[in-house]
Structures are given as C-alpha cells and as structure tokens.
N, C-alpha and C. Protein backbone atom coordinates (compact mmCIF):
# COMPACT_ATOMS: atom_id res chain seq x y z
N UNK A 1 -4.42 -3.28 3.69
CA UNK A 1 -3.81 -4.03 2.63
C UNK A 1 -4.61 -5.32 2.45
N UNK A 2 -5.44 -5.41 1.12
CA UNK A 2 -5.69 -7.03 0.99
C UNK A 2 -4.76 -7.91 1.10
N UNK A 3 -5.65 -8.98 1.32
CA UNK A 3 -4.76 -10.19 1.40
C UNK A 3 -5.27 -11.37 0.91
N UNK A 4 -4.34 -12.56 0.38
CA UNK A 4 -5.24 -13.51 -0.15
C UNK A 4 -4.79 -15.02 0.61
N UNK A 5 -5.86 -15.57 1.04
CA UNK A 5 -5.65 -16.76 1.97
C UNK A 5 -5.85 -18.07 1.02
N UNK A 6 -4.86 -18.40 0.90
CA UNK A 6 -4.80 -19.71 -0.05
C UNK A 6 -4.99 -21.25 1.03
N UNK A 7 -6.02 -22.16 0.94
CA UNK A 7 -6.54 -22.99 1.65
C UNK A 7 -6.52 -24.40 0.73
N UNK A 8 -6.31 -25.94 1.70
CA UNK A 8 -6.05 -27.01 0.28
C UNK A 8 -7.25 -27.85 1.26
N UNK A 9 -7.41 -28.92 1.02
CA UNK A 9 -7.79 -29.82 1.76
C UNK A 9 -7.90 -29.78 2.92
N UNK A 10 -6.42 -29.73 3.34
CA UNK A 10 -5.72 -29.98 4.84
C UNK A 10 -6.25 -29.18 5.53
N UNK A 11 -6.43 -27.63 5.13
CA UNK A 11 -7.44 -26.77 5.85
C UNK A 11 -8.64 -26.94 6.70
N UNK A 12 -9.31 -28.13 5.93
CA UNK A 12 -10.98 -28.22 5.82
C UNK A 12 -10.86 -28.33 7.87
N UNK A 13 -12.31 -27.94 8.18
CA UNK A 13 -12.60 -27.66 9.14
C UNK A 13 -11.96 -26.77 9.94
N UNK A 14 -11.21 -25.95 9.93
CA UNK A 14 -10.64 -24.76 10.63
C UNK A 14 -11.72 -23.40 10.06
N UNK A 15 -11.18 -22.23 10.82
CA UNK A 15 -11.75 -21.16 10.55
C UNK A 15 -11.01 -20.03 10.82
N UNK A 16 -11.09 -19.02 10.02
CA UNK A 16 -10.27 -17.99 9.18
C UNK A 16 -10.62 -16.37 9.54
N UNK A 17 -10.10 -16.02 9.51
CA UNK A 17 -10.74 -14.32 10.22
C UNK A 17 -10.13 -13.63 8.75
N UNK A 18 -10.94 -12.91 7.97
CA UNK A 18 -10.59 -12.29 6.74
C UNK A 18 -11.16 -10.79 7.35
N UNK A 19 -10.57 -9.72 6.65
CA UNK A 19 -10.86 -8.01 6.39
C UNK A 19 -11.70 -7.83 5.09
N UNK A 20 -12.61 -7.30 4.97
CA UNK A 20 -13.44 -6.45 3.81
C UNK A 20 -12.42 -6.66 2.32
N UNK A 21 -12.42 -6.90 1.41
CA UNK A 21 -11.51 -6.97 0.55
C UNK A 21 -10.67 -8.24 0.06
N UNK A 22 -10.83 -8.73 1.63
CA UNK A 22 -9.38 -9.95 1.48
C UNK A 22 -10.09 -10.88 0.19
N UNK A 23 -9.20 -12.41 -0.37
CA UNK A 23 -9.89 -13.16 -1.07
C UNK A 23 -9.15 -14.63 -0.61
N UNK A 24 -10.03 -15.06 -0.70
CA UNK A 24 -10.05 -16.56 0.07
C UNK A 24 -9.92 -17.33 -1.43
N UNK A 25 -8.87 -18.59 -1.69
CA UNK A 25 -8.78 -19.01 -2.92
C UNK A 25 -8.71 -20.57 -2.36
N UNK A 26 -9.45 -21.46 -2.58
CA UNK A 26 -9.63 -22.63 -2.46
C UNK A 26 -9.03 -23.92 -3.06
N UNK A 27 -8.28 -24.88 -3.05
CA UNK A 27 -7.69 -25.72 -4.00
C UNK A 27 -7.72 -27.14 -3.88
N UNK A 28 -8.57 -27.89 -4.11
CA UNK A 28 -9.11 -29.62 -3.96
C UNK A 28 -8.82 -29.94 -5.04
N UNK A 29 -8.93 -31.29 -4.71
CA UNK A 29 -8.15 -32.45 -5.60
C UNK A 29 -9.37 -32.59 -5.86
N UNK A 30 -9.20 -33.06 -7.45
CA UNK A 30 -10.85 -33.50 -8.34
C UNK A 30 -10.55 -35.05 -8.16
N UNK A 31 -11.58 -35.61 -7.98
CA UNK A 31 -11.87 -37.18 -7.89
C UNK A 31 -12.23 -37.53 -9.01
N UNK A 32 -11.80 -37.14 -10.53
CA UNK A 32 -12.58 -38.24 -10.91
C UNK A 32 -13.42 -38.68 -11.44
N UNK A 33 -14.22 -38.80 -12.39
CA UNK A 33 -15.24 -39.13 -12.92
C UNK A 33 -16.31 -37.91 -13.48
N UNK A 34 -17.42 -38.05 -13.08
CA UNK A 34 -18.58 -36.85 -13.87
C UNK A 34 -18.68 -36.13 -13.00
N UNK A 35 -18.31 -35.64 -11.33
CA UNK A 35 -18.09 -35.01 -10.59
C UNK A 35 -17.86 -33.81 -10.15
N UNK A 36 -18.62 -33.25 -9.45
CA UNK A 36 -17.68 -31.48 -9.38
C UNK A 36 -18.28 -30.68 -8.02
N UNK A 37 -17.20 -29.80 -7.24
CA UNK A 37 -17.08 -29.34 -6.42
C UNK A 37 -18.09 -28.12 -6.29
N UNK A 38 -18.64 -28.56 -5.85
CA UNK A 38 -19.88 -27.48 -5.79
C UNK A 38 -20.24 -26.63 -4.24
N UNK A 39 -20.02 -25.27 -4.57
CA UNK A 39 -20.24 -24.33 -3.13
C UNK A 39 -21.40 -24.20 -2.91
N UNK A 40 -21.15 -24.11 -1.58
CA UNK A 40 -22.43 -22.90 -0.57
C UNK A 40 -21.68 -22.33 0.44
N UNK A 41 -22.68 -21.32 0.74
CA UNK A 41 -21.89 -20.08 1.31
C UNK A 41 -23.26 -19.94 2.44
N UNK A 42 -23.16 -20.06 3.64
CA UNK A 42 -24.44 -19.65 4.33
C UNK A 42 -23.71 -18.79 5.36
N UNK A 43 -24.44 -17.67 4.67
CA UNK A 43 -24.17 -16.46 5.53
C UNK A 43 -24.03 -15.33 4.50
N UNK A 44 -24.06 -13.94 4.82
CA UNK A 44 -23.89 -12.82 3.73
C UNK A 44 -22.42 -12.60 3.66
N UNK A 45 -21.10 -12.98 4.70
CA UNK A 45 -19.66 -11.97 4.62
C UNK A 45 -19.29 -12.01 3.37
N UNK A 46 -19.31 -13.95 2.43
CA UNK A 46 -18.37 -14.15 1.73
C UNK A 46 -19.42 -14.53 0.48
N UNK A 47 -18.50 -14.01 -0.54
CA UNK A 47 -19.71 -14.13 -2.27
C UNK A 47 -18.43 -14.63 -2.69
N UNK A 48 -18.66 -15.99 -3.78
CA UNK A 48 -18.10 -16.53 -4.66
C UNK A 48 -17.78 -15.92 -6.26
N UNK A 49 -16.34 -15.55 -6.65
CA UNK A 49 -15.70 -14.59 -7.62
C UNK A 49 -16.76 -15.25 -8.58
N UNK A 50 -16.94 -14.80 -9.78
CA UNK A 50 -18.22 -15.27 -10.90
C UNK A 50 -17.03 -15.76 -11.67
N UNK A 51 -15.56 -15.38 -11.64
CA UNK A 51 -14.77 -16.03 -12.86
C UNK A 51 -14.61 -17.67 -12.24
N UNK A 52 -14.75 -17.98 -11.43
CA UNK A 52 -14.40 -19.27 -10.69
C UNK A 52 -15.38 -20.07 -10.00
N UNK A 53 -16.58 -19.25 -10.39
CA UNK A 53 -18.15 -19.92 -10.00
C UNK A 53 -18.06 -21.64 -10.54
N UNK A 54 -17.62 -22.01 -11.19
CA UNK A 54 -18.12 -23.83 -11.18
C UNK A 54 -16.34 -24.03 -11.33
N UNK A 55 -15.22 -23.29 -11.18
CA UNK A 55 -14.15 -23.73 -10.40
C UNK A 55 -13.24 -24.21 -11.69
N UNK A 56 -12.12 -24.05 -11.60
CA UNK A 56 -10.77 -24.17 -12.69
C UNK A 56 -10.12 -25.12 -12.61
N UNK A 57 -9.68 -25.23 -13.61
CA UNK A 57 -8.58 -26.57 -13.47
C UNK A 57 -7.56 -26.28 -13.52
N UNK A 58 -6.65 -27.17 -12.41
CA UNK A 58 -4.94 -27.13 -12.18
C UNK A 58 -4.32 -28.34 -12.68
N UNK A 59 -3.56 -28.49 -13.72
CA UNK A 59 -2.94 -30.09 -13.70
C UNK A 59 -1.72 -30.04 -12.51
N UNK A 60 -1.56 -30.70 -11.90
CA UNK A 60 -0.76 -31.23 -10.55
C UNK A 60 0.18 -32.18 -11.06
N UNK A 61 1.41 -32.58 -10.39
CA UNK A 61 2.04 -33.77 -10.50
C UNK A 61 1.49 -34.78 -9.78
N UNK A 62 0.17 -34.41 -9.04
CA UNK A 62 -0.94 -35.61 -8.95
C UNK A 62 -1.96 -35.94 -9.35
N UNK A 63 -1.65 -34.88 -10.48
CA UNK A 63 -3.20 -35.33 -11.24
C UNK A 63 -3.95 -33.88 -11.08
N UNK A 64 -5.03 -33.63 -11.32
CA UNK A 64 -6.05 -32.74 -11.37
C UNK A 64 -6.65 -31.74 -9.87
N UNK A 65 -6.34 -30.52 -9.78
CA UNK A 65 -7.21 -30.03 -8.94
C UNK A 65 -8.09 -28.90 -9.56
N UNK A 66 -9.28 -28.65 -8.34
CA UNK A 66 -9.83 -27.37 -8.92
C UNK A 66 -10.01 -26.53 -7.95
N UNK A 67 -9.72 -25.13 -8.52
CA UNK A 67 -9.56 -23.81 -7.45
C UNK A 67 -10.97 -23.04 -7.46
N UNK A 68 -11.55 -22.58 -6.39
CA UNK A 68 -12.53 -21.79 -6.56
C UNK A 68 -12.03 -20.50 -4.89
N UNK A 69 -12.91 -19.22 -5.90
CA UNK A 69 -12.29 -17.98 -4.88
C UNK A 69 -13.50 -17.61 -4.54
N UNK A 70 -13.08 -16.76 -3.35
CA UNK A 70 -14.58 -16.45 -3.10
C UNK A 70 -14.06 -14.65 -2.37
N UNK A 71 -14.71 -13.88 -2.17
CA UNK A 71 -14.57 -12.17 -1.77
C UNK A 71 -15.34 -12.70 -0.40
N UNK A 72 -14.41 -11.49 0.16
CA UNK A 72 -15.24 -10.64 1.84
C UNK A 72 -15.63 -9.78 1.43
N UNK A 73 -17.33 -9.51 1.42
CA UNK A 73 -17.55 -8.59 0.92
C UNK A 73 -18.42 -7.77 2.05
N UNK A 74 -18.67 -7.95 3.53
CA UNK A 74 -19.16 -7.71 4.44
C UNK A 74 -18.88 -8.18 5.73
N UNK A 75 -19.07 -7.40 6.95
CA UNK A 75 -18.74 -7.55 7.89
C UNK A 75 -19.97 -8.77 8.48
N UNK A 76 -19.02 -10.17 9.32
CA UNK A 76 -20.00 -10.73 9.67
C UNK A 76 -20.02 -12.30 9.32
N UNK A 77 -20.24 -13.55 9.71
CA UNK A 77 -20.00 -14.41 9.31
C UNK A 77 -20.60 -15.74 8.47
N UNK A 78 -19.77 -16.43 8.31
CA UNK A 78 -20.29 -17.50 7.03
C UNK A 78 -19.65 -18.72 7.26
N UNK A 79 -20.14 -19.66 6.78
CA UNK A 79 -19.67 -21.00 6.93
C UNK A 79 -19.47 -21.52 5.14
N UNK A 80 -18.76 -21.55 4.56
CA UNK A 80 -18.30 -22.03 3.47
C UNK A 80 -18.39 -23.89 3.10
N UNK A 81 -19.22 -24.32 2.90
CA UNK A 81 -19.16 -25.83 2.16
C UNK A 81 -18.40 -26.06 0.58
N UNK A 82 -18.20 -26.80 0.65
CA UNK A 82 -17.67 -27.43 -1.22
C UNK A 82 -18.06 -29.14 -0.76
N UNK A 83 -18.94 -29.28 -1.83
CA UNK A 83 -19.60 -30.63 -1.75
C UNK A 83 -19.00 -31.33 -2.72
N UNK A 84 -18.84 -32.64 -2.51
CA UNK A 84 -18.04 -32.65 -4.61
C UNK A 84 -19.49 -33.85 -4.66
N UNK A 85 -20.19 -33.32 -5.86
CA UNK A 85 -21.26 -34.27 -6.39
C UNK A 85 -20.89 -34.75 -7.60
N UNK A 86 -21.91 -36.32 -7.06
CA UNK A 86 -21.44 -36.91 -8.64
C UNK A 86 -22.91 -38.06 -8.62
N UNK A 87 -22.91 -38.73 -9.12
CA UNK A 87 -24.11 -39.51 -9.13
C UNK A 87 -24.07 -40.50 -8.28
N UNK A 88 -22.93 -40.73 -7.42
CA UNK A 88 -22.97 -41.77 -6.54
C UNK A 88 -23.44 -40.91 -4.68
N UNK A 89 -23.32 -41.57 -3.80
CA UNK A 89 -23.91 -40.70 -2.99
C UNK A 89 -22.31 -40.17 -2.41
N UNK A 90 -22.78 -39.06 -1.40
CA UNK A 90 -21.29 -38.28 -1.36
C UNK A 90 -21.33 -38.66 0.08
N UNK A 91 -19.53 -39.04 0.22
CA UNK A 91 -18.77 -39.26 1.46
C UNK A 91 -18.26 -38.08 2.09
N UNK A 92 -18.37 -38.44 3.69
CA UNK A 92 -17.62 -37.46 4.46
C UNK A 92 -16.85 -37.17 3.69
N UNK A 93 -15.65 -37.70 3.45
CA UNK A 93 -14.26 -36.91 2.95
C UNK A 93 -14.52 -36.47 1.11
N UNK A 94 -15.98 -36.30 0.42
CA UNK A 94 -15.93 -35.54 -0.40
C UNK A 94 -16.64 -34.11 -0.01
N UNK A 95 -16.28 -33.42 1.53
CA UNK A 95 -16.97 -32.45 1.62
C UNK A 95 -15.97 -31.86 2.09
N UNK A 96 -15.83 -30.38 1.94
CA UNK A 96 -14.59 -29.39 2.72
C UNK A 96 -15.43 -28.01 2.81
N UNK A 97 -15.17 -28.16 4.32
CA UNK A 97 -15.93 -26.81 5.15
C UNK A 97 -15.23 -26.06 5.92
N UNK A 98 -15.15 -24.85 5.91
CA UNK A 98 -14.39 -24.03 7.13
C UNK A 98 -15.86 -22.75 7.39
N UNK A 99 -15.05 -22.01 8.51
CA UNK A 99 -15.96 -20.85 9.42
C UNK A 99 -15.05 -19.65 8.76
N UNK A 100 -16.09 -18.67 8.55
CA UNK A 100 -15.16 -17.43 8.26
C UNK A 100 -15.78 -16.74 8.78
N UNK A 101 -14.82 -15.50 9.71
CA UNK A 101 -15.05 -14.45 10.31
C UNK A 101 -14.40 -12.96 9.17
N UNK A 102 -15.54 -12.40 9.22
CA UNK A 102 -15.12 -10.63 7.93
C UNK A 102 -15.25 -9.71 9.21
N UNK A 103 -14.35 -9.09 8.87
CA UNK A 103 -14.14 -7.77 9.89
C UNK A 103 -13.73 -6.59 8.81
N UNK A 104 -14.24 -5.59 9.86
CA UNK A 104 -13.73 -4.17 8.87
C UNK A 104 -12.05 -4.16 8.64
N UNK A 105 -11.20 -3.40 7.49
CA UNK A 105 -9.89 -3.47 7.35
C UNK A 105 -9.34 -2.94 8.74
N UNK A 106 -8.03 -2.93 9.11
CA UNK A 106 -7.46 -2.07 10.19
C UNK A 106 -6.88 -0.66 9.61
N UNK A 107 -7.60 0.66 10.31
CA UNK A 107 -7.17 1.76 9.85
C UNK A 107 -5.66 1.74 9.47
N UNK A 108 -5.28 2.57 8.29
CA UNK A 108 -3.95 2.79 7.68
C UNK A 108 -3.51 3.45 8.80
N UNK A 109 -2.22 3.57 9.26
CA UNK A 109 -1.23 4.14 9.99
C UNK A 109 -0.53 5.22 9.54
N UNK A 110 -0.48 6.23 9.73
CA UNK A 110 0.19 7.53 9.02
C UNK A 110 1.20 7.36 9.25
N UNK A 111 1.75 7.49 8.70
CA UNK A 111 3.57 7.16 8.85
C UNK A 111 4.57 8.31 8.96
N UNK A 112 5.10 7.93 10.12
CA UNK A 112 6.21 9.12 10.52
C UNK A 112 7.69 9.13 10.63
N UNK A 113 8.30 10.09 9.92
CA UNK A 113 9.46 10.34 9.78
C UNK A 113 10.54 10.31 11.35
N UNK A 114 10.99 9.51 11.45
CA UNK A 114 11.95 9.62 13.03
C UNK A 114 13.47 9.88 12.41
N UNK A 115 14.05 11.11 12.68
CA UNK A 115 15.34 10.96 12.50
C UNK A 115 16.30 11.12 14.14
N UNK A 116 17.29 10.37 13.92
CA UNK A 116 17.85 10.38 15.24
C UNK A 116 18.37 12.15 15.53
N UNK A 117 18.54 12.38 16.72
CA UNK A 117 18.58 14.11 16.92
C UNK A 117 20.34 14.38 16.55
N UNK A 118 21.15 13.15 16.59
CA UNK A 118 22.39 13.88 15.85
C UNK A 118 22.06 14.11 14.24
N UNK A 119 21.28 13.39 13.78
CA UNK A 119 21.09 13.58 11.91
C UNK A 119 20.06 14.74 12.09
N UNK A 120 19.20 15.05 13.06
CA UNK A 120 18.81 15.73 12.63
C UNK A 120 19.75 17.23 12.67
N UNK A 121 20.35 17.16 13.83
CA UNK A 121 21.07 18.32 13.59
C UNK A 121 21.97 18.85 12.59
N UNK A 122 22.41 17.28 11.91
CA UNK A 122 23.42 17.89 10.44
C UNK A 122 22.12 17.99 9.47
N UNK A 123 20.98 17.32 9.51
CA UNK A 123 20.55 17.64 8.75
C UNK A 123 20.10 19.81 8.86
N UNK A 124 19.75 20.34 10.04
CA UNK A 124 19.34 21.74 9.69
C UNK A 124 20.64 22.44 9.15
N UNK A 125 22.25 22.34 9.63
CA UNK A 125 23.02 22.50 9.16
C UNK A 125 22.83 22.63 7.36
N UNK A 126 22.67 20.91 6.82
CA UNK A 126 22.70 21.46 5.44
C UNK A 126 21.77 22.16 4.90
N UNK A 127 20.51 22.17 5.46
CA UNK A 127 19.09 23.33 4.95
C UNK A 127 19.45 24.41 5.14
N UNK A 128 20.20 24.87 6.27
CA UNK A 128 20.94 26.22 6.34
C UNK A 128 22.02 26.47 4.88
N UNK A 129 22.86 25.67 4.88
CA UNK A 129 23.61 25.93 3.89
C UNK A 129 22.72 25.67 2.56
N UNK A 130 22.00 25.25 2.16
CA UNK A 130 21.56 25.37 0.88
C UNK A 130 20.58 26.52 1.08
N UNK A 131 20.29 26.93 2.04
CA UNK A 131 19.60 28.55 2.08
C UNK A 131 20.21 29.69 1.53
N UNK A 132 21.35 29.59 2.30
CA UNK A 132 22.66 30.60 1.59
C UNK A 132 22.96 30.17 0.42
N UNK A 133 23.37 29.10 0.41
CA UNK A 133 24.00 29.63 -1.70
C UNK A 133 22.18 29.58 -2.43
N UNK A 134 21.02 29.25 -2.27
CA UNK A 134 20.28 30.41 -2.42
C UNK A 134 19.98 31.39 -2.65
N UNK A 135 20.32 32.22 -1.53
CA UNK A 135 20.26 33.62 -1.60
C UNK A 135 21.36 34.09 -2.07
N UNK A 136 22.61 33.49 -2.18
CA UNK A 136 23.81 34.29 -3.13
C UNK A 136 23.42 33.79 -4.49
N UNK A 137 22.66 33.12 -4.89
CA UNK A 137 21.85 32.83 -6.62
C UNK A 137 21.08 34.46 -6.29
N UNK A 138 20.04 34.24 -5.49
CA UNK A 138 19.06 35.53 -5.72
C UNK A 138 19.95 36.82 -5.52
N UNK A 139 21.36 37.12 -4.93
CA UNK A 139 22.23 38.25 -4.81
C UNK A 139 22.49 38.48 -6.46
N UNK A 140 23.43 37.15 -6.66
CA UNK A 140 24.11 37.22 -8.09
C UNK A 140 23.07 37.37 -9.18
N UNK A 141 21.90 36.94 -8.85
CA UNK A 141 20.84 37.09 -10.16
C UNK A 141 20.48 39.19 -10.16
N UNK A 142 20.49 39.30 -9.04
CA UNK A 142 20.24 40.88 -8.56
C UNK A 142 21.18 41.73 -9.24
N UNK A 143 22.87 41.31 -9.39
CA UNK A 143 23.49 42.12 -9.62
C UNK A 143 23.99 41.99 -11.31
N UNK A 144 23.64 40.85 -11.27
CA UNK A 144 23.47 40.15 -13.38
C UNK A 144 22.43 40.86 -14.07
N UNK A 145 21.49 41.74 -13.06
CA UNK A 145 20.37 42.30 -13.65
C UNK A 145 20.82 43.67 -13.52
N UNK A 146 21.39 44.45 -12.86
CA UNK A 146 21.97 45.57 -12.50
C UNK A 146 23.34 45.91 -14.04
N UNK A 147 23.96 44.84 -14.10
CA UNK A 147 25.07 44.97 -14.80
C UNK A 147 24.36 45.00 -16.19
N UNK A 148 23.17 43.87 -16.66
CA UNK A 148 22.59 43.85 -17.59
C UNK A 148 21.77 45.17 -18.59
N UNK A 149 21.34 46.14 -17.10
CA UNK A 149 20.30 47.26 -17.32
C UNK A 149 21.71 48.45 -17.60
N UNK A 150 22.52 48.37 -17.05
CA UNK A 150 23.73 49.50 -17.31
C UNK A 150 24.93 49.15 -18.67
N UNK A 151 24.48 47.59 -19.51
CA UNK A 151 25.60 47.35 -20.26
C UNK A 151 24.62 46.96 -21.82
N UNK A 152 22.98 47.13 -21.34
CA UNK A 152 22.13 46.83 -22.32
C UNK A 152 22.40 45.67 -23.27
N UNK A 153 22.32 44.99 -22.41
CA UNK A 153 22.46 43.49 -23.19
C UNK A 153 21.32 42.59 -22.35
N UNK A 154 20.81 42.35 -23.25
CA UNK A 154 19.41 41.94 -22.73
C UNK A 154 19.32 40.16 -22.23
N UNK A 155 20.53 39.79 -22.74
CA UNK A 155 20.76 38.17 -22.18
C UNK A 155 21.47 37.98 -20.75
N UNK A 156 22.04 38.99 -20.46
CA UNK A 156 22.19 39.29 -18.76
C UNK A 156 20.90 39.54 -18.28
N UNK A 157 20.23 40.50 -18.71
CA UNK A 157 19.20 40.92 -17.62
C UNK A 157 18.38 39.83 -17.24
N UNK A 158 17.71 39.16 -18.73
CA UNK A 158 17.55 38.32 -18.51
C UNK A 158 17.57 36.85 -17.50
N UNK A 159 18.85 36.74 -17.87
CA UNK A 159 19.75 35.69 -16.80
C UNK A 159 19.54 35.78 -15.65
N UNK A 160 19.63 37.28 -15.62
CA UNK A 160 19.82 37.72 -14.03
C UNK A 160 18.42 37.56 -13.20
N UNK A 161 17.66 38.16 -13.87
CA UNK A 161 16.29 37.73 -13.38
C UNK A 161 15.93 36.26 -13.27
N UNK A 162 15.94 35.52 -14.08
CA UNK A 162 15.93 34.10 -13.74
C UNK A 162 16.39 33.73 -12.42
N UNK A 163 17.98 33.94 -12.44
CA UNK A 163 18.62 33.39 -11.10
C UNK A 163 17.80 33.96 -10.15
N UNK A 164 17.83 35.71 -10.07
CA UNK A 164 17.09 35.90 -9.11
C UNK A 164 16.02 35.28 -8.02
N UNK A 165 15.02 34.91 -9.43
CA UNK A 165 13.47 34.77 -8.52
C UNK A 165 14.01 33.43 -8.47
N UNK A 166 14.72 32.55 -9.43
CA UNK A 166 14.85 30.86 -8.73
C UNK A 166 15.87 31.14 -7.49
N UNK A 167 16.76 31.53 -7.20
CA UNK A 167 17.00 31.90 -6.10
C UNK A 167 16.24 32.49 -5.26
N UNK A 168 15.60 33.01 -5.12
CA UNK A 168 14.78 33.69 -4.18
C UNK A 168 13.52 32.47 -3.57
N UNK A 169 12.97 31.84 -4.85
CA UNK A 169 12.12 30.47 -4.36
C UNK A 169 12.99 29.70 -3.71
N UNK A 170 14.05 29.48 -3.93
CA UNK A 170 15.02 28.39 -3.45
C UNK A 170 15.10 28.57 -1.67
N UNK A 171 15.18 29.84 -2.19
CA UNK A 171 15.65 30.48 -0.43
C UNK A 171 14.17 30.08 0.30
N UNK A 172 13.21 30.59 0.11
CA UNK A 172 11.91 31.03 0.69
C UNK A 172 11.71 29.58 0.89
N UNK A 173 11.66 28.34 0.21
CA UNK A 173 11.55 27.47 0.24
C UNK A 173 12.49 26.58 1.39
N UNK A 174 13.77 26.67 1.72
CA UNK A 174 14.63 25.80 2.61
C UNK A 174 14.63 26.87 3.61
N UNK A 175 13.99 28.25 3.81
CA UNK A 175 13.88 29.29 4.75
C UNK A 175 13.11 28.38 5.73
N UNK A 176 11.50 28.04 4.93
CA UNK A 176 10.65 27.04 5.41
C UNK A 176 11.17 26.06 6.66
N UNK A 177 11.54 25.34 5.36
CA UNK A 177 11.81 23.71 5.83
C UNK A 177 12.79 24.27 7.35
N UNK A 178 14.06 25.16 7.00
CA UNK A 178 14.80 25.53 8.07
C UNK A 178 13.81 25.55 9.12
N UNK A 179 12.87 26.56 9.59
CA UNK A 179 12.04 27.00 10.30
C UNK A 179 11.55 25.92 10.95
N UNK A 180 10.90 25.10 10.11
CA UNK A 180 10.34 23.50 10.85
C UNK A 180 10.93 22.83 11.47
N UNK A 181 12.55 22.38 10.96
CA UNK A 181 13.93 21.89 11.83
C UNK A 181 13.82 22.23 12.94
N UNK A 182 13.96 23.66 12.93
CA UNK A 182 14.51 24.27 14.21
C UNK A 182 13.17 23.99 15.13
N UNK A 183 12.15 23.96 14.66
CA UNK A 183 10.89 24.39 15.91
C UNK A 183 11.10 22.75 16.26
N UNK A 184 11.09 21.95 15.51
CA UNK A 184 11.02 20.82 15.81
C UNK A 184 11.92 20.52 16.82
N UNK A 185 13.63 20.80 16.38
CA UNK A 185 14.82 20.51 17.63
C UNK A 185 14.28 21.24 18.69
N UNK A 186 14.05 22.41 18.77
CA UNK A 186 13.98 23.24 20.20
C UNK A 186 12.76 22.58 20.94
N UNK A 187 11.31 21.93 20.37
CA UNK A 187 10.36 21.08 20.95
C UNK A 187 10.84 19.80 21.53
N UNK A 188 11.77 19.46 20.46
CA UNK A 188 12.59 17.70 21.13
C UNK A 188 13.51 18.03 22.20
N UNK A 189 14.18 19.22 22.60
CA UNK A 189 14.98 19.36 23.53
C UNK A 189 14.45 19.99 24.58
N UNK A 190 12.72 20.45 24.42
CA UNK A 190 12.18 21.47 25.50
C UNK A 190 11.62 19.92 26.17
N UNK A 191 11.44 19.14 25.26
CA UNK A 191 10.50 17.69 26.17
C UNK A 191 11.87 16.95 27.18
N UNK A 192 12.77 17.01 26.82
CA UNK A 192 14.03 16.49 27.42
C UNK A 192 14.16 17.04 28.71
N UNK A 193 14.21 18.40 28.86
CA UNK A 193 14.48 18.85 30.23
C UNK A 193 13.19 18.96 31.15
C-alpha cells in the first residue's frame, strides 16, 4: 500500500524510511521577498514530482507556504536539501534537509478466511440444506418435464428443464463447497487429537 509522508519545517533534519511508490510531500513557510525554495536530491531513491518542480502555493492563516513532492522511485538512499534562495546570502534556518531510506514494498499478505469451528459447523449444515432444496428444484424440474412431454404443453417442458439444469448447477455447485467444509472440519479435528 502507498503511502504519503507529509513533512513541515519541524521535520528538518530527521530521516524517513519510505517503500518504492510511497510520496514524500514537503511544506515550508515562504519568506518573503524574490525568494524560492529550491531542491536537491543527492542520491538516485527519490525524484522530484515535475507538477511541483519549482513548488505551489498554500495561503495559511500565517501567511504563505510552499509544498513540493518528491517519488521513491528506487531502492537505496538520498539526502533531500530545500535551500530557499534569494539575493541575499542564505541562513542556516533558510535550509531544510532530511535522510531518506527506499526499500522494496512489503509482500501483500494473502488473506485468510478463519471461521470459529462452531460457525463453521452451522455453516456446512446450511450448504447441506441448500444442496437439498437444490436437488428437489432439479427433481421438480425432472418431473415438470415428464408432465410437460405427456400433457404437450410446451411451457412446462420448458419450465421444467430450466429448473432442472439450474437445479442441478445449484446442487453440483454447494455439493462442492459441501465437500470442502467437510474436508476442512475433519482436517481441523484430525489436528486436535
């Protein structure tokens, strides 16, 4: 899952461990005058978004900031600067730097169904029962087709065949699932003893 690490000032000098994907979004206060926050990136992990390359403006209830983002786009690290230049010479506190560490994402987790073994047991119960009225669809479709072929009315036979084979999938289908229940309970109760 990406993720996006939102960083202000207060950040500056710490360092950040990002995944392949993640996006790092930056947010300084503009100082001011003819001035502007200007990146470097030394190292290959992290490339600066091109929509936010010379950086956006936020109006604040303090006035002006500007955001710039930047991608993990490789495993491996970088040191991130934002200089803010202007024609006067630049002070410690117009510079904000952190360390970034890119790592590969963490494999997805397959995700598994746990039902407790009393639900599961009502659960094969109702797969059983929707098996049977099932197969009494595929009975009744059998004998709607029987009555249909001996009373020549072709909207029974019809009918009947329908129910049939959807009954008959119905069945073949929760026959299945039944089958899996059960192998499953009799495996959860063979590990028990």
């Amino acid at each position: 899952m990406r993720k996006t690490f939102y960083l202000t000032e207060n950040d500056a000098g710490h360092a950040i461990e990002m995944h392949i994907g993640d996006t790092l979004e930056i947010t300084l206060d503009e100082r001011g005058g003819t001035g502007r926050w200007a990146p470097e990136i030394k190292g290959e992990a992290l490339r600066i978004n091109r929509d936010t390359e010379h950086g956006y403006f936020l109006l604040t209830e303090d006035g002006h900031s500007v955001v710039h983002r930047f991608s993990a786009v490789s495993e491996g690290h970088a040191v991130l600067e934002l200089r803010y230049e202007n024609a006067h010479a630049v002070k410690p506190q117009d510079r904000f730097h952190i360390a970034v560490t890119v790592g590969n994402p963490p494999p997805l987790k397959r995700a598994r169904l746990i039902i407790e073994p009393a639900r599961m047991s009502q659960l094969a119960v109702w797969v059983f029962t929707a098996l049977l009225v099932s197969l009494g669809l595929a009975l009744a479709g059998f004998r709607m087709v029987q009555l249909g072929q001996n009373f020549d009315t072709s909207r029974d036979f019809w009918m009947g065949v329908v129910l049939a084979l959807g009954g008959a999938l119905l069945a073949g289908i929760f026959g299945v699932r039944l089958m899996g229940l059960l192998t499953h309970l009799s495996e959860r109760d063979g590990r028990k003893h």
